[in-house]
PDB file of N, CA and C in Angstrom:
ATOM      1  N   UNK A   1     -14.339  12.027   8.157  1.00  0.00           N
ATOM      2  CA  UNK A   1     -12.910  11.861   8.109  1.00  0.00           C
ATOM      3  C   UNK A   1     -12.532  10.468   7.612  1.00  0.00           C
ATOM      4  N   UNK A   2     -13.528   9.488   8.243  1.00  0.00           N
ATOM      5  CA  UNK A   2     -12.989   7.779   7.683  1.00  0.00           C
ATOM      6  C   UNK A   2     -12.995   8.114   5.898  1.00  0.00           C
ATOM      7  N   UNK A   3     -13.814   8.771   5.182  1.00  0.00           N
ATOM      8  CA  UNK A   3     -14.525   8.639   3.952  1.00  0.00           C
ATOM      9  C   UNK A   3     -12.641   9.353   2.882  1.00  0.00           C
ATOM     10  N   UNK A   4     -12.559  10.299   3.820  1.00  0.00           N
ATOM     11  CA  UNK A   4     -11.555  10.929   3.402  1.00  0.00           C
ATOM     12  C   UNK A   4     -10.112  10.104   3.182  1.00  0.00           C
ATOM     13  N   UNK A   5      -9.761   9.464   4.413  1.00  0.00           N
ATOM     14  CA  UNK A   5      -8.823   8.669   4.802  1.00  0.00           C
ATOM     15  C   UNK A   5      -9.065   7.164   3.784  1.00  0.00           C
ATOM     16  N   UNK A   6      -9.938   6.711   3.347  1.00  0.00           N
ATOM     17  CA  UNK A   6     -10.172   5.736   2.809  1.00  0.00           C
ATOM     18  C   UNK A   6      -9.819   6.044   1.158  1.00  0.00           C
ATOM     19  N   UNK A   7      -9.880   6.945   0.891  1.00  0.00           N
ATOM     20  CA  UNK A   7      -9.686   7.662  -0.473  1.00  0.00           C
ATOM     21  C   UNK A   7      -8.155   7.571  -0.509  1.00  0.00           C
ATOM     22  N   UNK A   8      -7.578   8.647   0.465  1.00  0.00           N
ATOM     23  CA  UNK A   8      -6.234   8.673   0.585  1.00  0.00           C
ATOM     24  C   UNK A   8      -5.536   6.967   0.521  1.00  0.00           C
ATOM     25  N   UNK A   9      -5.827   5.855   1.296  1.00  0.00           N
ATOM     26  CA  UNK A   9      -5.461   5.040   1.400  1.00  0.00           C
ATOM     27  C   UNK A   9      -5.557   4.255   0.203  1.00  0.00           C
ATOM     28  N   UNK A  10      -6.624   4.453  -0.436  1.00  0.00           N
ATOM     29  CA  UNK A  10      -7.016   3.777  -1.951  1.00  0.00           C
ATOM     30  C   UNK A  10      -5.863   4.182  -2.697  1.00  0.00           C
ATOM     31  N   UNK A  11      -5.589   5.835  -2.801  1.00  0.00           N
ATOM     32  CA  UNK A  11      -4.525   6.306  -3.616  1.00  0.00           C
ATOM     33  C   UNK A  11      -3.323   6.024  -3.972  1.00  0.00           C
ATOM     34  N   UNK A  12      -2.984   5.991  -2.292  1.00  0.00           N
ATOM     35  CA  UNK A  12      -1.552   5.630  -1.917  1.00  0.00           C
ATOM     36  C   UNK A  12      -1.477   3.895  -2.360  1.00  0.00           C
ATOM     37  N   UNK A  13      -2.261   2.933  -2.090  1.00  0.00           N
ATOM     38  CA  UNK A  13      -2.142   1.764  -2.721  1.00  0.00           C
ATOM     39  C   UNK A  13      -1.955   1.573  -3.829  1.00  0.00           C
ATOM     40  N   UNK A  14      -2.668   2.217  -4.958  1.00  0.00           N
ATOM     41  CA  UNK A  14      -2.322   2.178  -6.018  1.00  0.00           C
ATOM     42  C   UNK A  14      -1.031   2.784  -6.587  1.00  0.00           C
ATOM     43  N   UNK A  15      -1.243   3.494  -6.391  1.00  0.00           N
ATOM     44  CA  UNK A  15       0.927   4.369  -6.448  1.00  0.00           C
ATOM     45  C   UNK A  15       1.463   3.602  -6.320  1.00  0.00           C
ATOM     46  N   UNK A  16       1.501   2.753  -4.877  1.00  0.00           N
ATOM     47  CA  UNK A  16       2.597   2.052  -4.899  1.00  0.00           C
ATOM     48  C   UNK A  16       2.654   0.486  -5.366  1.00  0.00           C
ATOM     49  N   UNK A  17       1.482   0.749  -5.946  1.00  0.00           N
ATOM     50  CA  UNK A  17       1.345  -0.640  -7.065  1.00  0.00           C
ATOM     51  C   UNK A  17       1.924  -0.670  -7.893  1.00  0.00           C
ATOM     52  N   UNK A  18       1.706   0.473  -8.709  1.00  0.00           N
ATOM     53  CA  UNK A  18       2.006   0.646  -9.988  1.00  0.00           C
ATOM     54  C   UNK A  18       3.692   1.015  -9.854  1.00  0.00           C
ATOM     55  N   UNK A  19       3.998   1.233  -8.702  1.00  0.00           N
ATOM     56  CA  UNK A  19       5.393   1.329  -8.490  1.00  0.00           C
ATOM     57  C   UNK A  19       6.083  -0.011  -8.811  1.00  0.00           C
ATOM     58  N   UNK A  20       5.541  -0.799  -7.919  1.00  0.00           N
ATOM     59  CA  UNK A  20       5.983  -2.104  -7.552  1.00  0.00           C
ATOM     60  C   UNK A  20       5.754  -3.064  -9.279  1.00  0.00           C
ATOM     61  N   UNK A  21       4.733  -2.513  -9.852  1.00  0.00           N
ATOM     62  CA  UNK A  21       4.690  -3.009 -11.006  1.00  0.00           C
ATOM     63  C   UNK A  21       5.898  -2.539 -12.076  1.00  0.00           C
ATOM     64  N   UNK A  22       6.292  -1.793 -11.723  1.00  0.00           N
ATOM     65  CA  UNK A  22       7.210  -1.038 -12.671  1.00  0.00           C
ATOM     66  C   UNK A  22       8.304  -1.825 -12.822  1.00  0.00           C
ATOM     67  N   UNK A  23       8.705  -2.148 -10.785  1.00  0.00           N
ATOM     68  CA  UNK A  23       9.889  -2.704 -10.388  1.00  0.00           C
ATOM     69  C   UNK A  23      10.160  -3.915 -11.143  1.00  0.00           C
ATOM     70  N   UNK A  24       9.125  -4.355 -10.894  1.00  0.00           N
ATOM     71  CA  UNK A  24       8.825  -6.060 -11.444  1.00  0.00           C
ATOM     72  C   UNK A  24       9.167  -6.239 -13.275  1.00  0.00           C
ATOM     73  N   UNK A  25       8.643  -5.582 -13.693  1.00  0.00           N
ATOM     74  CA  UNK A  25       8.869  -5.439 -14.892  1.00  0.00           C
ATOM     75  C   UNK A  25      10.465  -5.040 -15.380  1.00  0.00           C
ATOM     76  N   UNK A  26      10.812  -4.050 -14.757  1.00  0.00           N
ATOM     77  CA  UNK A  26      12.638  -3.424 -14.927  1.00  0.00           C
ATOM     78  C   UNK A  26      13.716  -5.085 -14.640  1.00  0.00           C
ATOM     79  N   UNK A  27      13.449  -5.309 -13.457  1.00  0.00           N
ATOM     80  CA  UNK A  27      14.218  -6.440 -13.083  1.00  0.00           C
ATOM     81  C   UNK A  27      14.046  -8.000 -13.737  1.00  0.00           C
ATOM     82  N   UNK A  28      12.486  -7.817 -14.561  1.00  0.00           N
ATOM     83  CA  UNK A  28      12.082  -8.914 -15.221  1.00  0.00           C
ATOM     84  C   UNK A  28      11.835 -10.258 -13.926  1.00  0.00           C
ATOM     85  N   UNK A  29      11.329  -9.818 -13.327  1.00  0.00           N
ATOM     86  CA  UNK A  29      11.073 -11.083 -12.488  1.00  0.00           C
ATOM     87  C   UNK A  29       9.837 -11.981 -12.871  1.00  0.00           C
ATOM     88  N   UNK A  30       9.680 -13.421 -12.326  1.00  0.00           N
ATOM     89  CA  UNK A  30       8.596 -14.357 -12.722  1.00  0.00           C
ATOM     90  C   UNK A  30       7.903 -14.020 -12.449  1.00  0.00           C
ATOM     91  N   UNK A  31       6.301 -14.336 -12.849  1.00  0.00           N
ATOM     92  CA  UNK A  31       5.122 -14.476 -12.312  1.00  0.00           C
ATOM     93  C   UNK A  31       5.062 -14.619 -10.734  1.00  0.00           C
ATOM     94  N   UNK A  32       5.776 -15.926  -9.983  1.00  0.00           N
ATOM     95  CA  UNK A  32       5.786 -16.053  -9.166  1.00  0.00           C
ATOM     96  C   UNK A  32       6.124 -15.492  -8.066  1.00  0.00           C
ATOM     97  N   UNK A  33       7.402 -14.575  -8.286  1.00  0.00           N
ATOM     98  CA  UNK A  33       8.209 -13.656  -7.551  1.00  0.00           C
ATOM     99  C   UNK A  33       7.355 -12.313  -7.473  1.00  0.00           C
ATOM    100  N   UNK A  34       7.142 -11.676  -8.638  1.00  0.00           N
ATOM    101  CA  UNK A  34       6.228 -10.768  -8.485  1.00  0.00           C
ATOM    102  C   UNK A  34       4.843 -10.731  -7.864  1.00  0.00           C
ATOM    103  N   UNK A  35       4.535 -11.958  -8.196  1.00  0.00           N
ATOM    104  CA  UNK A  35       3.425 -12.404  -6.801  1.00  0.00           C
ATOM    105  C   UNK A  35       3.519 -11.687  -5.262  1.00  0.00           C
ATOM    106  N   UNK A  36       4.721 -12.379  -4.892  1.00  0.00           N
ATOM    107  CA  UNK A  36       5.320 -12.681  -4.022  1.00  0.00           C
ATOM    108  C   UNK A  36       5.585 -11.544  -3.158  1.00  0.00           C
ATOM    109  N   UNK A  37       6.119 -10.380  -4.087  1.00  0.00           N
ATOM    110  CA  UNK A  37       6.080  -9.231  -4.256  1.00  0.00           C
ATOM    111  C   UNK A  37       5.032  -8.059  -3.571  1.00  0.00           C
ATOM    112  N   UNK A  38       3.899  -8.521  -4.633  1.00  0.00           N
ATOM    113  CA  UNK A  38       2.878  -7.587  -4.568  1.00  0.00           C
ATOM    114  C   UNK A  38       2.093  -7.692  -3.048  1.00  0.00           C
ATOM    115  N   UNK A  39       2.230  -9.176  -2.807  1.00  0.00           N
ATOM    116  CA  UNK A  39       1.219  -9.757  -1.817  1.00  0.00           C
ATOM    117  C   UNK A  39       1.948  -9.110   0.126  1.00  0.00           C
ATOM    118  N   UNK A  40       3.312  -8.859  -0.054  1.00  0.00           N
ATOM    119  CA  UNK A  40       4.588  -8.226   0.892  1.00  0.00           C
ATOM    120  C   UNK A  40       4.421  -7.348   0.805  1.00  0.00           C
ATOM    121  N   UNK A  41       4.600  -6.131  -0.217  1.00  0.00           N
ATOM    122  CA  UNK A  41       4.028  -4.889   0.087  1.00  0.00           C
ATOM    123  C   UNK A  41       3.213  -4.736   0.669  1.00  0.00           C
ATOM    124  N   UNK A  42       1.787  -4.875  -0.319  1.00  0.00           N
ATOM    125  CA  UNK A  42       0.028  -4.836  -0.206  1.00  0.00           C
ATOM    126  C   UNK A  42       0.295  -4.515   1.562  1.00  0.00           C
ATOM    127  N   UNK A  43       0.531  -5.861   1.842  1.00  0.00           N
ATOM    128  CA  UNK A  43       0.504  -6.539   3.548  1.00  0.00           C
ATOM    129  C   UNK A  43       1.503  -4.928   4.176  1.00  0.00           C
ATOM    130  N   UNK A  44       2.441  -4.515   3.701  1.00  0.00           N
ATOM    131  CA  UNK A  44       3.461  -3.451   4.538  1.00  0.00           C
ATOM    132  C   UNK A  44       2.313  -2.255   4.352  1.00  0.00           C
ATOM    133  N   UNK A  45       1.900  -2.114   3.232  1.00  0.00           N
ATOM    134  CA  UNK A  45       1.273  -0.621   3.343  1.00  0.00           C
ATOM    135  C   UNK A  45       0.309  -0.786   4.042  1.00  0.00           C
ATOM    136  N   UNK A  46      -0.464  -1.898   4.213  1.00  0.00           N
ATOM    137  CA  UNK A  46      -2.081  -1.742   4.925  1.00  0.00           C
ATOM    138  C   UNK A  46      -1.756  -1.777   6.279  1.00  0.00           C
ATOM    139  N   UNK A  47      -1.092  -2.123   6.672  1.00  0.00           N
ATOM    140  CA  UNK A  47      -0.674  -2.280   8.331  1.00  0.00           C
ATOM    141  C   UNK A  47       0.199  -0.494   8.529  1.00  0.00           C
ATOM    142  N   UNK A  48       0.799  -0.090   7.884  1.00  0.00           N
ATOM    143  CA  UNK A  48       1.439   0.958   8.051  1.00  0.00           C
ATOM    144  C   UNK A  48       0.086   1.947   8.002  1.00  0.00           C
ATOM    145  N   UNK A  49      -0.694   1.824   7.078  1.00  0.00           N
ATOM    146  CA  UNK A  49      -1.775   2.884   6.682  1.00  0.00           C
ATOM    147  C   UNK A  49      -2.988   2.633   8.053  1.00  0.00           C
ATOM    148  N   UNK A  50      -2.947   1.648   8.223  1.00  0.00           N
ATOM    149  CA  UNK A  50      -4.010   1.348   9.722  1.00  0.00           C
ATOM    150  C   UNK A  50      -3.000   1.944  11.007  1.00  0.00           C
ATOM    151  N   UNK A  51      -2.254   1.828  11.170  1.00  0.00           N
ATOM    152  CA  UNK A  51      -1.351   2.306  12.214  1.00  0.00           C
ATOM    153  C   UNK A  51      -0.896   4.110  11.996  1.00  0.00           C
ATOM    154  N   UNK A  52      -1.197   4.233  11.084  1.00  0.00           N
ATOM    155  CA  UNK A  52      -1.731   6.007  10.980  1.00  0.00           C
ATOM    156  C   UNK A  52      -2.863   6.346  11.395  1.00  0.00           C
ATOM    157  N   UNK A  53      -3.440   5.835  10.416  1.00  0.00           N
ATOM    158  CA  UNK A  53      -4.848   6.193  10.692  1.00  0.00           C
ATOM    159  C   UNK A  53      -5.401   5.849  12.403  1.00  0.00           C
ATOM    160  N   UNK A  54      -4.705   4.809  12.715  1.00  0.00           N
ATOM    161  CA  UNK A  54      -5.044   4.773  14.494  1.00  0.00           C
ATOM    162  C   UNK A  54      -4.417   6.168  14.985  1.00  0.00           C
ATOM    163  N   UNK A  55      -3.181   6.618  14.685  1.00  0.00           N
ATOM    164  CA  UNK A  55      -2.583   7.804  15.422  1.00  0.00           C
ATOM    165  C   UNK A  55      -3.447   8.445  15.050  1.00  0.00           C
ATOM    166  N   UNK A  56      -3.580   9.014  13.915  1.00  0.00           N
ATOM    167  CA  UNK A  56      -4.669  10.825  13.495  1.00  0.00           C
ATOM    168  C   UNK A  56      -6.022  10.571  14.529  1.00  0.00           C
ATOM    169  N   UNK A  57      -6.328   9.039  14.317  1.00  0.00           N
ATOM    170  CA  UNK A  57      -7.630   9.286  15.321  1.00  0.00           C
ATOM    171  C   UNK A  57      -7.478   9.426  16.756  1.00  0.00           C
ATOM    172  N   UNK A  58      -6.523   8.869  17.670  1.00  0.00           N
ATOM    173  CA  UNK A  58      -6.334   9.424  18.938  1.00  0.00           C
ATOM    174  C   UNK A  58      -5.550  10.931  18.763  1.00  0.00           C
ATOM    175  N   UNK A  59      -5.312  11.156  18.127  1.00  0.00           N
ATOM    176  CA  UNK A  59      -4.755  12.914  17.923  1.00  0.00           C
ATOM    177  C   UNK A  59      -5.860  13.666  18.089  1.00  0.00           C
ATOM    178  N   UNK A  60      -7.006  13.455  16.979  1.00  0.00           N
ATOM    179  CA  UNK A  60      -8.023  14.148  16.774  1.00  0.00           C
ATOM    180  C   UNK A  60      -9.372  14.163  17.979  1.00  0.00           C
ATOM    181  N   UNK A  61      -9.126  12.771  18.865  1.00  0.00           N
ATOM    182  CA  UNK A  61     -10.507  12.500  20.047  1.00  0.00           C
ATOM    183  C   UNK A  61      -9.474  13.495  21.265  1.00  0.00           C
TER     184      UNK A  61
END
């Protein structure tokens, strides 16, 4: 199940990279900002995606 979930999580990161890359680009923001950006997400999804993945696993024990 980790092998599975790690895939999924890979996925979903990138999606919403390439999201966030999109954004960055439409609004024309700096180097710096988009930094700034990427590094705030990154940080929102991995904590959101670990805090799932903690629920499915006390669901599943």
């Amino acid at each position: 199940m980790v092998i599975f979930y790690l895939i999924y999580a890979f996925i979903v990161l990138l999606i919403f990279n390439f999201l966030i890359g999109r954004f960055c680009a439409k609004m024309q923001f700096n180097q710096t900002k988009q930094a700034k950006n990427f590094r705030v997400i990154n940080m929102i999804m991995v904590t959101l995606l670990v805090c799932s993945y903690l629920r499915v696993l006390n669901v599943a024990v």
